[in-house]
N, C-alpha and C. Protein backbone atom coordinates (compact mmCIF):
# COMPACT_ATOMS: atom_id res chain seq x y z
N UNK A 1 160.02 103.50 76.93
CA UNK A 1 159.51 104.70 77.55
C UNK A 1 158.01 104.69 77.49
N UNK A 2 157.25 105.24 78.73
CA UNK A 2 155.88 105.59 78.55
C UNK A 2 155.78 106.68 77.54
N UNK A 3 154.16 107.23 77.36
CA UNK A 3 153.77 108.03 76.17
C UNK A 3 154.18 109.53 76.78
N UNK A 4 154.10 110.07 76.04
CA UNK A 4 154.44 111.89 76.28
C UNK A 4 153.81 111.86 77.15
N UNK A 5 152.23 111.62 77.79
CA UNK A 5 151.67 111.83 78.94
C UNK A 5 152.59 111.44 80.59
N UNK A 6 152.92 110.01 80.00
CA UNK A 6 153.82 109.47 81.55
C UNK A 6 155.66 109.97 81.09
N UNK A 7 155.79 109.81 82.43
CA UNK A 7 157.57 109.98 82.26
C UNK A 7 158.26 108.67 81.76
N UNK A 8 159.52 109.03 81.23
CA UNK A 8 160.65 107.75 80.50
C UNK A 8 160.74 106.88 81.77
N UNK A 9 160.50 105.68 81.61
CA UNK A 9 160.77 104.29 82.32
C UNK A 9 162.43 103.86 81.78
N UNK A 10 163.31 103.29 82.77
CA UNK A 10 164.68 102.91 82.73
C UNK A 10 164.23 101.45 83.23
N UNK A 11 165.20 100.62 82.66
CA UNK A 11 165.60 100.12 83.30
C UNK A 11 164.65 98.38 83.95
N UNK A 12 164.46 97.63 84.87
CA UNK A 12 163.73 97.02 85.58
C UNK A 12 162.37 97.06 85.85
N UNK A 13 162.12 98.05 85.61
CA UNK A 13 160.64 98.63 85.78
C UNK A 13 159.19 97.72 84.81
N UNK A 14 157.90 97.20 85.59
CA UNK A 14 157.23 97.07 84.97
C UNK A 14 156.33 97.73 84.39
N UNK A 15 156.84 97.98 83.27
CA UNK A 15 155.92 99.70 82.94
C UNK A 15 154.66 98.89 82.36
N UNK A 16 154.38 98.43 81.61
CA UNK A 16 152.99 98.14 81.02
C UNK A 16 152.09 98.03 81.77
N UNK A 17 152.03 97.73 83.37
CA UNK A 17 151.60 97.77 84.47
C UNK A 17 151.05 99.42 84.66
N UNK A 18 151.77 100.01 84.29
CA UNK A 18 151.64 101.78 84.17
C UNK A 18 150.02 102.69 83.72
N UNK A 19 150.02 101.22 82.72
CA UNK A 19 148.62 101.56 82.07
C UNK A 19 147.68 100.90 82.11
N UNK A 20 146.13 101.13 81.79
CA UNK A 20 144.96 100.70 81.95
C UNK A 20 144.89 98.95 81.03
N UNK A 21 145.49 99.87 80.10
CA UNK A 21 145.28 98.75 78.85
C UNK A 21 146.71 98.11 78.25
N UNK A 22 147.11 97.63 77.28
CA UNK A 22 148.14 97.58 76.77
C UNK A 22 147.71 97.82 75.42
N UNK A 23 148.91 98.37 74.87
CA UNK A 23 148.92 99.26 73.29
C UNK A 23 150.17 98.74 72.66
N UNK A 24 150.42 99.58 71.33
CA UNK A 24 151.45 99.07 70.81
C UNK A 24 152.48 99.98 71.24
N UNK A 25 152.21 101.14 71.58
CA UNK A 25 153.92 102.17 71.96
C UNK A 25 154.27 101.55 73.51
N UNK A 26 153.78 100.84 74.01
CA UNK A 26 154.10 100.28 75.70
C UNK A 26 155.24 99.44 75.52
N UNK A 27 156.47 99.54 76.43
CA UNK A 27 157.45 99.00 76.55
C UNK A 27 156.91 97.60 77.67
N UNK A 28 157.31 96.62 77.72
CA UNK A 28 156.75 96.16 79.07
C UNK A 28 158.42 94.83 79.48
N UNK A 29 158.81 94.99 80.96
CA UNK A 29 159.64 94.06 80.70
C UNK A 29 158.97 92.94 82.22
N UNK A 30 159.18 92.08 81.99
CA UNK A 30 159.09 90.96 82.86
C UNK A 30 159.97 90.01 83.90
N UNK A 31 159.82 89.83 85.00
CA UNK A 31 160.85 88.84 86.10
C UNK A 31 160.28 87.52 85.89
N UNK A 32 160.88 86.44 85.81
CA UNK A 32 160.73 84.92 86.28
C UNK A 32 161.21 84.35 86.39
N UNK A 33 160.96 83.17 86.62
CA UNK A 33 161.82 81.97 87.23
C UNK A 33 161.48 80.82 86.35
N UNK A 34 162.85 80.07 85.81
CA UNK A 34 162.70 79.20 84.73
C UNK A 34 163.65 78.24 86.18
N UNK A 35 163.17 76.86 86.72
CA UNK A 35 163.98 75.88 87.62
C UNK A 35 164.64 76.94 88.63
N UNK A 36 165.60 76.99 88.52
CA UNK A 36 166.58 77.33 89.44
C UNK A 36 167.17 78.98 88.79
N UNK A 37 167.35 79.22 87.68
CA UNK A 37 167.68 80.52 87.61
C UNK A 37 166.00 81.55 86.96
N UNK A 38 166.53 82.79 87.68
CA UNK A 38 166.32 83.92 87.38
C UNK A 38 166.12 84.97 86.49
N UNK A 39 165.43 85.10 85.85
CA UNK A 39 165.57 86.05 84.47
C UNK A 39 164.58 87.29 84.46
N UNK A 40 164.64 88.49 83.69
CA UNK A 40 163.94 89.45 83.24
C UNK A 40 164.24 89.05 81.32
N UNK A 41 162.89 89.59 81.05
CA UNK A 41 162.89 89.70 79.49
C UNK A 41 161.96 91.10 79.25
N UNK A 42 162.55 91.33 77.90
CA UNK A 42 161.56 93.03 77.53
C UNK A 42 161.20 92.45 76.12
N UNK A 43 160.58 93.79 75.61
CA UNK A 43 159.96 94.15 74.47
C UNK A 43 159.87 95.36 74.16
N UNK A 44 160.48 95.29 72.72
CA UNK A 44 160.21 96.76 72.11
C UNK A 44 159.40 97.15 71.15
N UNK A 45 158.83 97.74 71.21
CA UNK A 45 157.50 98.00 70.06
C UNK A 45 158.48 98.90 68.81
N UNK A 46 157.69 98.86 67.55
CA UNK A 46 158.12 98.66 66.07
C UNK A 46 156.39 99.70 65.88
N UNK A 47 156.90 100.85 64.67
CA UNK A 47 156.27 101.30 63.90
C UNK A 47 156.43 101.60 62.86
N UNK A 48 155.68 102.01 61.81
CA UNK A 48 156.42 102.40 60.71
C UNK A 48 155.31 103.73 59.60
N UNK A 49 154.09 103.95 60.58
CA UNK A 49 153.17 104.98 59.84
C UNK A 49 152.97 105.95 61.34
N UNK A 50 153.09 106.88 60.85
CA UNK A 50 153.37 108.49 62.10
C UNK A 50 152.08 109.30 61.31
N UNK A 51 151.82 110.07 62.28
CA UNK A 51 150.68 111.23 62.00
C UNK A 51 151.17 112.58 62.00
N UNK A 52 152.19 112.38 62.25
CA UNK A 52 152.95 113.85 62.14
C UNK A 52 154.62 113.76 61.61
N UNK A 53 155.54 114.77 61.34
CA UNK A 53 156.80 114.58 61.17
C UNK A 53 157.80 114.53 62.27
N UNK A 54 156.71 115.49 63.57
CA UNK A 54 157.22 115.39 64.36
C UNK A 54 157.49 114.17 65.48
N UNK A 55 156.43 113.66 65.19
CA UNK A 55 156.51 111.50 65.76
C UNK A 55 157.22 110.83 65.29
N UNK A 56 156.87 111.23 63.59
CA UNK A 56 158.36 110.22 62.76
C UNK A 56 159.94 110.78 63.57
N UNK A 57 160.09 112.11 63.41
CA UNK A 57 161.21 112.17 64.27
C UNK A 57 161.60 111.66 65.50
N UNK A 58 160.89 112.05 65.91
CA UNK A 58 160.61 111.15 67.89
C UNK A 58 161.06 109.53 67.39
N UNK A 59 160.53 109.07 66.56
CA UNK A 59 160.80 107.06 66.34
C UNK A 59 161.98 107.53 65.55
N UNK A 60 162.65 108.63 64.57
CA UNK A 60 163.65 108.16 64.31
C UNK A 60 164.90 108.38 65.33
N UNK A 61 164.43 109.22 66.19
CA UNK A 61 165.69 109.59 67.04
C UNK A 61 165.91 108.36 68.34
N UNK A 62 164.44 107.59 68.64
CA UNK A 62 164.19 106.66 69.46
C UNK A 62 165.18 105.35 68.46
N UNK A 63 165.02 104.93 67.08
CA UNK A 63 165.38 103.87 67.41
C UNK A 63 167.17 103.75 66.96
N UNK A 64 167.53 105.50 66.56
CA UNK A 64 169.12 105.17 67.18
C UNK A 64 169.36 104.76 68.04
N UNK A 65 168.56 105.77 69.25
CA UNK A 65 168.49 105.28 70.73
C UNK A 65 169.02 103.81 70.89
N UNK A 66 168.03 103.28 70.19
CA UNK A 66 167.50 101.58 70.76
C UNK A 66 168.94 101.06 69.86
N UNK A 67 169.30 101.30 68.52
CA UNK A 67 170.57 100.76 68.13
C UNK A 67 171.75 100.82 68.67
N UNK A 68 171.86 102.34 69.32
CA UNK A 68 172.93 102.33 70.04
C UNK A 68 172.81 101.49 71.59
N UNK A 69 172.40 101.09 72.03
CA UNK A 69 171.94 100.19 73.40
C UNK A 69 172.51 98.94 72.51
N UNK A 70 171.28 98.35 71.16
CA UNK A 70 171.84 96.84 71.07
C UNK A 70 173.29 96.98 71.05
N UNK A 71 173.87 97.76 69.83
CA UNK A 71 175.16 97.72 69.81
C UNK A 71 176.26 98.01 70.82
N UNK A 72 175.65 98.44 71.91
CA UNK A 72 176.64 98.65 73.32
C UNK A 72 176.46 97.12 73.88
N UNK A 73 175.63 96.40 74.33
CA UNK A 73 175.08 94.96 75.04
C UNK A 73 176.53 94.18 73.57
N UNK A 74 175.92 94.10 72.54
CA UNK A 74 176.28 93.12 71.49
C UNK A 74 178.36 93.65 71.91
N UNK A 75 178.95 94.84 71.62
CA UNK A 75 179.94 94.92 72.01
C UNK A 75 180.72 94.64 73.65
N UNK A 76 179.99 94.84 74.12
CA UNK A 76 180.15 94.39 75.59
C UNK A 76 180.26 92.85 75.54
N UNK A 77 179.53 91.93 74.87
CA UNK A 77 179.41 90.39 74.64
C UNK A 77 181.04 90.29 74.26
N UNK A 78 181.17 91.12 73.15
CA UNK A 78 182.61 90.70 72.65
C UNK A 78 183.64 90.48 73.34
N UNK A 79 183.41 91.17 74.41
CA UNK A 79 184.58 92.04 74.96
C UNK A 79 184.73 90.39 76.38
N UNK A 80 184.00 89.61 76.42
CA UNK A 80 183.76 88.30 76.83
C UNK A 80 185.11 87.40 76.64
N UNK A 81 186.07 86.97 77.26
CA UNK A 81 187.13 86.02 77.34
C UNK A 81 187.62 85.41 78.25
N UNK A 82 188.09 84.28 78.33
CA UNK A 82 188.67 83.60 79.37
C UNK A 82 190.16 84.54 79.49
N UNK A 83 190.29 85.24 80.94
CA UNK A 83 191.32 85.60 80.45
C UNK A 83 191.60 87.35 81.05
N UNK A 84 190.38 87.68 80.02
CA UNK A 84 189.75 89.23 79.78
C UNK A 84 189.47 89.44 81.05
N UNK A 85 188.98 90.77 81.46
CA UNK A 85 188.95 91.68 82.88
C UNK A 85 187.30 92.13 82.75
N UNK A 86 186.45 91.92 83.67
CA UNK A 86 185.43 93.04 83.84
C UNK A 86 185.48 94.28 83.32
N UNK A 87 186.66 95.03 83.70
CA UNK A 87 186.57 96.01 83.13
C UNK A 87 186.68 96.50 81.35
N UNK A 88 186.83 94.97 80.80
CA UNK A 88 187.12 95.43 79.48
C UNK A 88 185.41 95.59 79.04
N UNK A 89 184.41 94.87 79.42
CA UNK A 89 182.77 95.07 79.36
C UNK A 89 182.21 96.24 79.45
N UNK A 90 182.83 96.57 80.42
CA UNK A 90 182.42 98.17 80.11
C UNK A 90 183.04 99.17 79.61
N UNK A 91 184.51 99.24 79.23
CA UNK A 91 184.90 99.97 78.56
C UNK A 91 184.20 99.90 77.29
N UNK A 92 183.91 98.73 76.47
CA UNK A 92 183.55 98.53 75.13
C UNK A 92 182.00 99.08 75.16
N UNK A 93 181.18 99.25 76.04
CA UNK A 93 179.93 99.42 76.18
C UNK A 93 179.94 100.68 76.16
N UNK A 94 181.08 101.64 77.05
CA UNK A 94 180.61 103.02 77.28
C UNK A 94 181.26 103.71 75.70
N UNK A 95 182.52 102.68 74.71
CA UNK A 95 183.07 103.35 74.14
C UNK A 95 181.90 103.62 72.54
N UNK A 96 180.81 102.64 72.90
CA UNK A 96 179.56 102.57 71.92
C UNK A 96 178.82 104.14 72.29
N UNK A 97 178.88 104.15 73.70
CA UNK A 97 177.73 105.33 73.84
C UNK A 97 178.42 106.50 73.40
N UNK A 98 179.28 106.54 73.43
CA UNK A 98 180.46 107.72 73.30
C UNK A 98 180.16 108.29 71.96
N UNK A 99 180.56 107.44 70.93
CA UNK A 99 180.17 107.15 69.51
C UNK A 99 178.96 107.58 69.03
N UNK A 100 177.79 107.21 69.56
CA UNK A 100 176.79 108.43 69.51
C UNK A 100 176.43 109.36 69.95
N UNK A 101 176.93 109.72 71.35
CA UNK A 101 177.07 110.63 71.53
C UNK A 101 175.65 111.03 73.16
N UNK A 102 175.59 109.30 73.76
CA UNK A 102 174.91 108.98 74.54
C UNK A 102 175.62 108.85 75.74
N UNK A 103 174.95 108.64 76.54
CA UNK A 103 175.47 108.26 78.19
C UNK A 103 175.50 106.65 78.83
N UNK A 104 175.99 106.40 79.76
CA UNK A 104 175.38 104.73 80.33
C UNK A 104 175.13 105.43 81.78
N UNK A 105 174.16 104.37 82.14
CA UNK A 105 173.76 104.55 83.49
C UNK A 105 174.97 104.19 84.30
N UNK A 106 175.11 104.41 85.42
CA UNK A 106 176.18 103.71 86.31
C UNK A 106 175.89 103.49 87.52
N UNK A 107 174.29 103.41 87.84
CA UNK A 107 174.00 102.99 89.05
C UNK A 107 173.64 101.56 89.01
N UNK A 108 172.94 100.90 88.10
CA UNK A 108 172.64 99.65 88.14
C UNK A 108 173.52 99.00 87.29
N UNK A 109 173.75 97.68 87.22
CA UNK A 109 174.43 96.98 86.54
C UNK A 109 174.23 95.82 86.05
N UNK A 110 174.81 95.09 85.23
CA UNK A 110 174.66 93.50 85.34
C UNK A 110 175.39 92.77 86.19
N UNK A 111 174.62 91.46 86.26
CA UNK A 111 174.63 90.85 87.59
C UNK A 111 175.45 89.33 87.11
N UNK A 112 175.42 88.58 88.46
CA UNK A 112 176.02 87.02 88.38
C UNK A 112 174.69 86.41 88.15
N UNK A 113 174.61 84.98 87.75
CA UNK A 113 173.18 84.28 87.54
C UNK A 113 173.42 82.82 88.76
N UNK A 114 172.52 82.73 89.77
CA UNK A 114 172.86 81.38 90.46
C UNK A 114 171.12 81.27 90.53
N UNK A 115 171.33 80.74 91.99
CA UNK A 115 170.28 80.51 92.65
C UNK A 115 169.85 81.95 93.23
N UNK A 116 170.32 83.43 93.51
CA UNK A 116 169.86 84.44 93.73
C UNK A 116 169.58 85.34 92.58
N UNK A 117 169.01 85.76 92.46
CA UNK A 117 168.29 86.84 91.40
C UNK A 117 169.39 87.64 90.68
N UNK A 118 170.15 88.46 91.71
CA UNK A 118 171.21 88.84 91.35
C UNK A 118 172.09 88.78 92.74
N UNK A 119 173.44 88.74 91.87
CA UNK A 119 174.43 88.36 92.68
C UNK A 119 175.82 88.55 91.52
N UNK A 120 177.27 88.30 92.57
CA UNK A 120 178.24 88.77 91.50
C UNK A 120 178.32 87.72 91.04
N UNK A 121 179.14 87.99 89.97
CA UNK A 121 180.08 89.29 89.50
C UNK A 121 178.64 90.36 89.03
N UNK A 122 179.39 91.41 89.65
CA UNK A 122 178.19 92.91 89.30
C UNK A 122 179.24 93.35 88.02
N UNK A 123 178.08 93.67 87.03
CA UNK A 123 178.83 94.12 85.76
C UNK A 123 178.97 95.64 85.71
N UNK A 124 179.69 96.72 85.71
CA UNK A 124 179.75 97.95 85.41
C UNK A 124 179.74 98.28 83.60
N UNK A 125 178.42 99.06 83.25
CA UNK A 125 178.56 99.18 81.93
C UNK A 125 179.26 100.73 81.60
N UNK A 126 180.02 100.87 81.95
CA UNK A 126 180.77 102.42 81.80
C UNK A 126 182.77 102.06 82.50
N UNK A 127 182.85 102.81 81.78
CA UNK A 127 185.20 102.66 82.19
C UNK A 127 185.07 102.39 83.45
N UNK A 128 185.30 101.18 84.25
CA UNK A 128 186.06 101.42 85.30
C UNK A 128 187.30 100.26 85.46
N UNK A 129 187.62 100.64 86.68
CA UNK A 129 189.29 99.92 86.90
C UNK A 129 188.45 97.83 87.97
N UNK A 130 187.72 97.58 87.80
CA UNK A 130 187.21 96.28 88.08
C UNK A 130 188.38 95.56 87.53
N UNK A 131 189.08 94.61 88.07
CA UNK A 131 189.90 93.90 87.57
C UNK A 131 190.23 92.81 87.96
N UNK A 132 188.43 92.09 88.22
CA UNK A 132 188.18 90.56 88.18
C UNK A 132 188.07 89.64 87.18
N UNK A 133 189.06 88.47 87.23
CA UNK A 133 189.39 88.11 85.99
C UNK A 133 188.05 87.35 85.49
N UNK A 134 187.66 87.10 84.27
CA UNK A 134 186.66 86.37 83.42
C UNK A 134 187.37 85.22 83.51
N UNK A 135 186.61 83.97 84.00
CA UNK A 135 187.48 82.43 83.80
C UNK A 135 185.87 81.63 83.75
N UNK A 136 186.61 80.75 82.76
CA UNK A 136 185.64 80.05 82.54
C UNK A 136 184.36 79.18 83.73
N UNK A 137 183.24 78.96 83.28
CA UNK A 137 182.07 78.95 84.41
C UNK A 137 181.39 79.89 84.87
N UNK A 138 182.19 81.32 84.89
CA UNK A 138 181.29 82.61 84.70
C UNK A 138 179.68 82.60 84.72
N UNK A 139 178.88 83.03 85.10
CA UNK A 139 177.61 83.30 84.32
C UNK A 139 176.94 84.50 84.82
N UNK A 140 176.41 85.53 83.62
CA UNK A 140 176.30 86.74 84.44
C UNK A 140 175.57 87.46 83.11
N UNK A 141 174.72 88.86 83.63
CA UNK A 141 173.97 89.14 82.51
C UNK A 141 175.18 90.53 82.06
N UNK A 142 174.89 91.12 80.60
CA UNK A 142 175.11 92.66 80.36
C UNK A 142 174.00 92.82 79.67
N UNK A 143 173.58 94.34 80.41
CA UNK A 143 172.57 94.97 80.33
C UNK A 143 172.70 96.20 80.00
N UNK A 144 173.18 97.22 79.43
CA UNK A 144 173.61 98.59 79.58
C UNK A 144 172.17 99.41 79.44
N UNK A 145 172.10 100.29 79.91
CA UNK A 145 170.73 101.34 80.03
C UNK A 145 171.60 102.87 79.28
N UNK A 146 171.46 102.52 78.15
CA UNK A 146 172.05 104.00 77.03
C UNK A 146 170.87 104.84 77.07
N UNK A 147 171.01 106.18 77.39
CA UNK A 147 170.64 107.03 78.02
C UNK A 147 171.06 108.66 76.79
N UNK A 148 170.07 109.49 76.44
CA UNK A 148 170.04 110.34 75.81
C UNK A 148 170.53 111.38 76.59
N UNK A 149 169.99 111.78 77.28
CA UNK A 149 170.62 112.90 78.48
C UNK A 149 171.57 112.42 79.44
N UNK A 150 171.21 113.03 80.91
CA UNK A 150 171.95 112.73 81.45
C UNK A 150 171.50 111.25 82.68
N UNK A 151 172.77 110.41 82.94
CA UNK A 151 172.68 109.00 83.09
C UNK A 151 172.12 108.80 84.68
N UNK A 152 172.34 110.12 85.54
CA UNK A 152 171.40 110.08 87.07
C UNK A 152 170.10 109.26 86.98
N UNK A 153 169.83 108.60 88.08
CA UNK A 153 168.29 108.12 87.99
C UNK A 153 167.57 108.46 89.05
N UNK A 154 166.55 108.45 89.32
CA UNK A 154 165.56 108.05 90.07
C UNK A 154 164.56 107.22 90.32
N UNK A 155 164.56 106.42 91.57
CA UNK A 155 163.61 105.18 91.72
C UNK A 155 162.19 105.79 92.04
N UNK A 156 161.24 105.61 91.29
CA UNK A 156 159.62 105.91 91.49
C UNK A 156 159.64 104.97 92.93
N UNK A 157 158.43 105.60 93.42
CA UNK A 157 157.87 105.14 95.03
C UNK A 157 157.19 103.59 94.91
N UNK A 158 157.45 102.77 93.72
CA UNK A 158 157.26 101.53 93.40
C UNK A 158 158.31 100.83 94.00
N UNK A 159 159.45 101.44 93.96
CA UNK A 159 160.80 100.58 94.18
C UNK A 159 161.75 99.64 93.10
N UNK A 160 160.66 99.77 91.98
CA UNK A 160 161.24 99.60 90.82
C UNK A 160 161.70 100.10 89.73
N UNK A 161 160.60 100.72 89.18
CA UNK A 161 160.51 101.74 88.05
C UNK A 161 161.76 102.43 88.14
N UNK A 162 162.33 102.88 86.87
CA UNK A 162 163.33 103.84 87.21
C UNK A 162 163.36 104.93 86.17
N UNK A 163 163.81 106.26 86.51
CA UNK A 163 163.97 107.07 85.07
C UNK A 163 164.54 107.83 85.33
N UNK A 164 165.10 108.14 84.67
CA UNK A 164 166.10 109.64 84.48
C UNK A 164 165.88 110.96 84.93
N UNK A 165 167.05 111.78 85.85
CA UNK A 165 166.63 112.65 86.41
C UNK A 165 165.94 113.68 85.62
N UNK A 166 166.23 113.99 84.46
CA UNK A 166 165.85 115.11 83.14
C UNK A 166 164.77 114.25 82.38
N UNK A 167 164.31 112.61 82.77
CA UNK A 167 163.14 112.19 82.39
C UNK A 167 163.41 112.11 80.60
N UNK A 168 164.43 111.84 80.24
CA UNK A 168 164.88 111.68 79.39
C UNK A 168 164.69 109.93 78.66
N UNK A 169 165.22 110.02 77.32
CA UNK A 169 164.52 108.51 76.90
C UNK A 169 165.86 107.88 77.71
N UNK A 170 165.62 105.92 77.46
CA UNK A 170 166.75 105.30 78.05
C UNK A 170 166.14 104.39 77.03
N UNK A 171 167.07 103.74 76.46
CA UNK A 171 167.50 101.68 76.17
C UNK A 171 167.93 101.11 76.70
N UNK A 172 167.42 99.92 76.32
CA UNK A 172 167.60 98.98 77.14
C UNK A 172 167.93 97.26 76.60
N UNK A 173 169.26 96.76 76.47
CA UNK A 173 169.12 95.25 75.71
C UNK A 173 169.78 94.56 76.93
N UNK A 174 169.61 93.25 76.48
CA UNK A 174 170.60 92.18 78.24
C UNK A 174 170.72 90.74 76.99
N UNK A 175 171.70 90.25 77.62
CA UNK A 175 172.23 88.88 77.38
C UNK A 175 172.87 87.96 78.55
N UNK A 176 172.45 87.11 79.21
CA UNK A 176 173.31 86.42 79.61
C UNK A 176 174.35 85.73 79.13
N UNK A 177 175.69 85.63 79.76
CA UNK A 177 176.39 84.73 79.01
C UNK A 177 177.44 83.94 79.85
N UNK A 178 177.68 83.27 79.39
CA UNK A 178 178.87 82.10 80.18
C UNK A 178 179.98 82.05 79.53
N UNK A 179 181.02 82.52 80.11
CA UNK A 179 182.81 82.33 79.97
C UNK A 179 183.15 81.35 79.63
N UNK A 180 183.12 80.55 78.73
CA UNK A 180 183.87 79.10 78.43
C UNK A 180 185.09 79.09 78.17
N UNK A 181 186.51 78.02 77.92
CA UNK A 181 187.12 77.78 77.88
C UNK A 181 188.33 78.93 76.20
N UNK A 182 187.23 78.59 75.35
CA UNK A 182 187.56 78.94 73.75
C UNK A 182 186.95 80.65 73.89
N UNK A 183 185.91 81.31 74.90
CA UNK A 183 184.95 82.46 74.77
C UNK A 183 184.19 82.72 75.35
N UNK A 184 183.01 82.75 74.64
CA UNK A 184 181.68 83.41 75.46
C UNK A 184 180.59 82.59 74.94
N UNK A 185 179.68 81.92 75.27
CA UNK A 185 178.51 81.61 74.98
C UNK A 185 177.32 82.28 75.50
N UNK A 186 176.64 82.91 74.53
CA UNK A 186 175.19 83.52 75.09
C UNK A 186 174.28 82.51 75.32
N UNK A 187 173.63 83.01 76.59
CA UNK A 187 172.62 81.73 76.64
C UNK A 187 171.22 82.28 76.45
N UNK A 188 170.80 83.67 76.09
CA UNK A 188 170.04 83.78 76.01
C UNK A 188 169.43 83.96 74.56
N UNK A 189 169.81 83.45 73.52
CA UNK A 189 169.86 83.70 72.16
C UNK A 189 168.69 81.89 71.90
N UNK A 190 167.60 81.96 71.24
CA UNK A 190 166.91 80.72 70.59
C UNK A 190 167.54 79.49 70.50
């Protein structure tokens, strides 16, 4: 998210672009091209000294936020099988947000990985009835955008940026991964 001054960034958006300078509360995520596939990567900024109680609150309520996101992406991974249904990815993702008591976006999704940027299989991170089977060779990102309020968005006149209709915070984690024979391999892990 931008600072109390700018509105919550979702999603795709190059927010660090947003500002003059770069700081340490700036989220910033990035597009490129490694050969032949496609990727975005982010960053989340880390504090641990506040000037008020009311900031410490703000970072402690932010990095449930941000836990509940990894732990929706990381359960969604699980939910990865030769075998398994699309729709089990997002059931396990929305059944994280549930649990805290958060939302998922349901306009954007994760994508297939080829030679196009994105392409299917389109991942739904929230319950639905998708019931394309996972078979091995797969390759495709989960991304869930866990959402404090409510999960509507709006695209800024960038065409990228995105944020919440109530301008509310959002998280944000992604993994690519590939369906193999035995599971799931992440490929985006060191």
């Amino acid at each position: 998210w931008l600072s109390e001054e700018e509105k919550s960034g979702s999603g795709s958006g190059i927010l660090a672009l947003q500002f003059p300078e770069w700081n340490e509360d700036d989220y910033y995520d990035l597009s490129g091209e490694y050969n032949f596939l496609k990727r975005d990567w982010r960053n989340v900024p880390y504090r641990t000294e506040f000037s008020s109680e009311e900031e410490r609150m703000r970072f402690v309520t932010a990095r449930r936020l941000v836990q509940a996101a990894l732990e929706s992406r990381d359960e969604g991974v699980k939910a990865c099988r030769p075998g398994g249904c699309l729709s089990d990815i997002g059931a396990a993702i929305h059944a994280v947000a549930d649990a805290y008591g958060y939302d998922t976006v349901r306009h954007y999704r994760g994508h297939g990985i080829s030679t196009d940027f994105h392409c299917a299989p389109f991942v739904k991170h929230f319950r639905n009835d998708d019931k394309l089977e996972l078979i091995p060779g797969m390759i495709f990102t989960i991304e869930p955008m866990i959402v404090e309020g409510t999960a509507e968005c709006i695209e800024w006149e960038d065409q990228w940026t995105v944020v919440t209709e109530d301008f509310g915070r959002a998280a944000q984690f992604e993994h690519t991964v590939l369906i193999t024979e035995s599971g799931v391999e992440i490929l985006t892990l060191p």
